[in-house]
Protein backbone atom coordinates (compact mmCIF):
# COMPACT_ATOMS: atom_id res chain seq x y z
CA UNK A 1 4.42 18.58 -3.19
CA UNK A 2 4.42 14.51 -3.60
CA UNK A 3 1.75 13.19 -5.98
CA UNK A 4 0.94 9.21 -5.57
CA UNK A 5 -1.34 7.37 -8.49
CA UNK A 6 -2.38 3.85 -7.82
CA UNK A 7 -2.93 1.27 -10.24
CA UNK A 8 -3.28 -2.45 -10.54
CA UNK A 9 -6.39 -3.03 -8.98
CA UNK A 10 -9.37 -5.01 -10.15
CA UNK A 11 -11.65 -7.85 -9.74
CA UNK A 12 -10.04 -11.60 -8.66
CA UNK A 13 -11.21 -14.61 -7.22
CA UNK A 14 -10.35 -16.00 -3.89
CA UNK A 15 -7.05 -17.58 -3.95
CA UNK A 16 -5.71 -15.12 -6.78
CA UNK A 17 -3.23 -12.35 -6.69
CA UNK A 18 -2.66 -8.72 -7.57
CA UNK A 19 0.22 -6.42 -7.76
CA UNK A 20 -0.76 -3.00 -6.80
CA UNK A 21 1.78 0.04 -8.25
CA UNK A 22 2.21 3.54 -6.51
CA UNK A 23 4.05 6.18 -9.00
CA UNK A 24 5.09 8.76 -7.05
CA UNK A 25 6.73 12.10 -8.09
CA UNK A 26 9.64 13.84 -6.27
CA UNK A 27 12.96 13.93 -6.57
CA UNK A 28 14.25 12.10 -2.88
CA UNK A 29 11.91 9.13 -3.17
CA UNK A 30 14.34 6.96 -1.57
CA UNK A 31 13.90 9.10 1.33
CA UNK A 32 10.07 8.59 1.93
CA UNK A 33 8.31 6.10 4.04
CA UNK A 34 5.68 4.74 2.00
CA UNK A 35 2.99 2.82 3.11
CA UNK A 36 -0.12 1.07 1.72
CA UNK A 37 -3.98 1.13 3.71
CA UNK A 38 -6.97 -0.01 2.76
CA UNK A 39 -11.03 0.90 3.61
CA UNK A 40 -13.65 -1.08 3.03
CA UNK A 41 -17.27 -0.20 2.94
CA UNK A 42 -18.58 1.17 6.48
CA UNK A 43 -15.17 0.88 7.80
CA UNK A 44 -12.04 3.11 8.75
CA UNK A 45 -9.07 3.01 6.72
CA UNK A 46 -6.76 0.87 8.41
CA UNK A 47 -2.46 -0.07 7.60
CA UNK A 48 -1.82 -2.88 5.96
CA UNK A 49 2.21 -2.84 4.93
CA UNK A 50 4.97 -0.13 5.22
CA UNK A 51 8.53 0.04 3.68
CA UNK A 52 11.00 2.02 5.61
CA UNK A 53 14.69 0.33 6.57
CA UNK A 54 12.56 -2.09 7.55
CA UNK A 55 9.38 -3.33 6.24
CA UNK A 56 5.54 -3.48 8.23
CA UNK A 57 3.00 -5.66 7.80
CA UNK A 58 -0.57 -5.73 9.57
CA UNK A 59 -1.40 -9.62 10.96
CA UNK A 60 -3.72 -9.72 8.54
CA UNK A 61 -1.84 -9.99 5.57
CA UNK A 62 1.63 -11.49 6.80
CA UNK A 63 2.55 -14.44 4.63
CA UNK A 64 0.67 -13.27 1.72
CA UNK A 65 1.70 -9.37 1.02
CA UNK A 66 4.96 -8.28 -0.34
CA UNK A 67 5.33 -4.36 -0.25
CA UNK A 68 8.50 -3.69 -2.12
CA UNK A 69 9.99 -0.33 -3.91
CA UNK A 70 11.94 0.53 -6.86
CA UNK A 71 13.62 3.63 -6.09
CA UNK A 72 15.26 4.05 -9.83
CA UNK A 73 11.07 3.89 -10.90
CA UNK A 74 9.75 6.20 -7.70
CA UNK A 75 7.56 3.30 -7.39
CA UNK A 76 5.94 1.16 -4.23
CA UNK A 77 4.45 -2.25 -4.91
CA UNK A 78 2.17 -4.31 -3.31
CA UNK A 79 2.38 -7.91 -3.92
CA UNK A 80 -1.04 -9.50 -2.56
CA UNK A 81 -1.09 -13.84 -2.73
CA UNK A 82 -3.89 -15.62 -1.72
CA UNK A 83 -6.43 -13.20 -1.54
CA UNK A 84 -9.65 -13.54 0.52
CA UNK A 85 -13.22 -11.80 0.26
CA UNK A 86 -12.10 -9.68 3.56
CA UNK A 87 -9.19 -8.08 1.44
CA UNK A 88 -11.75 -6.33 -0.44
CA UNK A 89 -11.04 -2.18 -0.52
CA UNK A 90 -10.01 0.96 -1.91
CA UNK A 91 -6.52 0.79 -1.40
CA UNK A 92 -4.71 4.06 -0.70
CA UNK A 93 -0.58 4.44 -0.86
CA UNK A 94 0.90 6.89 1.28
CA UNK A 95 3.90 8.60 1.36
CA UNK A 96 5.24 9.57 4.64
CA UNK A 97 8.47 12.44 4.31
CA UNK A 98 10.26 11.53 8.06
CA UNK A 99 12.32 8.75 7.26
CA UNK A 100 12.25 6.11 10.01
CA UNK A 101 13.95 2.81 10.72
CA UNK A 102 10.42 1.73 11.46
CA UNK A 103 7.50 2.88 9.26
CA UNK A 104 4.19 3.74 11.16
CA UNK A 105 1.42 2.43 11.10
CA UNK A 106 -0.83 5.08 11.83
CA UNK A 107 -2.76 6.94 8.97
CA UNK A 108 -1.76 10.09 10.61
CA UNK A 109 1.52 10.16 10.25
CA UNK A 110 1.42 10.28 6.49
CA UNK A 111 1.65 13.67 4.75
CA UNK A 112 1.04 12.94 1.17
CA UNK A 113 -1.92 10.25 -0.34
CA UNK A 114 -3.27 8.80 -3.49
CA UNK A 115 -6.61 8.58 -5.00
CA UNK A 116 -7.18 4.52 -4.28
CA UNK A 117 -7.69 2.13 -6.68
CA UNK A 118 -10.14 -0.70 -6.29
CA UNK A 119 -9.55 -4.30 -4.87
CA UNK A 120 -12.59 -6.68 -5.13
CA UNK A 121 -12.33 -10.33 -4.02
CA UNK A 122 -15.31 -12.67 -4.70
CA UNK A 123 -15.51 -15.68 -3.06
């Protein structure tokens, strides 16, 4: 059993930032694919960033996310720049117990999830 809690979100203007924080339990951390999606209001939860070997970004948000990991802290990060109205969402981190060289995209594929935290942009 993996638990995830979010935190970090909040309120910010356009053009601010936001570091997001997954804290997961689990003693082979290092060994999970962890990911980061978001849903907004009336929409499906989509991918926005993965960490594997290699790290996955939706074209939304490449050039202004940074997902990074700690592995001596069992935490993920999400560094979000530049932030725009449409970023607006629960975010949800994921935690995904196949290791890959290439993290998926797909909610799917993830076996373990947090509880969201909330990301609100205003313009």
């Amino acid at each position: 059993q993996v638990q995830l809690v979010e935190s970090g979100g909040g309120l910010v203007q356009a053009g601010g930032s936001l570091r997001l924080s997954c804290a997961a339990s689990g003693r082979t951390f290092s060994n999970y694919v962890m990911g980061w999606f978001r849903q907004a209001p009336g929409k499906e939860r989509e991918f926005v960033a993965a960490n594997a070997v290699i790290a996955a970004y939706t074209d939304s948000v490449k050039g202004r996310f940074t997902i990074s990991r700690d592995n001596a802290k069992n935490t993920v990060y999400l560094q979000m720049n530049n932030l725009r109205p449409e970023d607006t969402a629960v975010y949800y981190c994921a935690a995904d117990l196949r290791w890959a060289h290439v993290p998926s995209n797909r909610a799917e594929q993830y076996d373990y999830w947090g509880q969201g935290t909330q990301v609100t942009v205003s313009s």
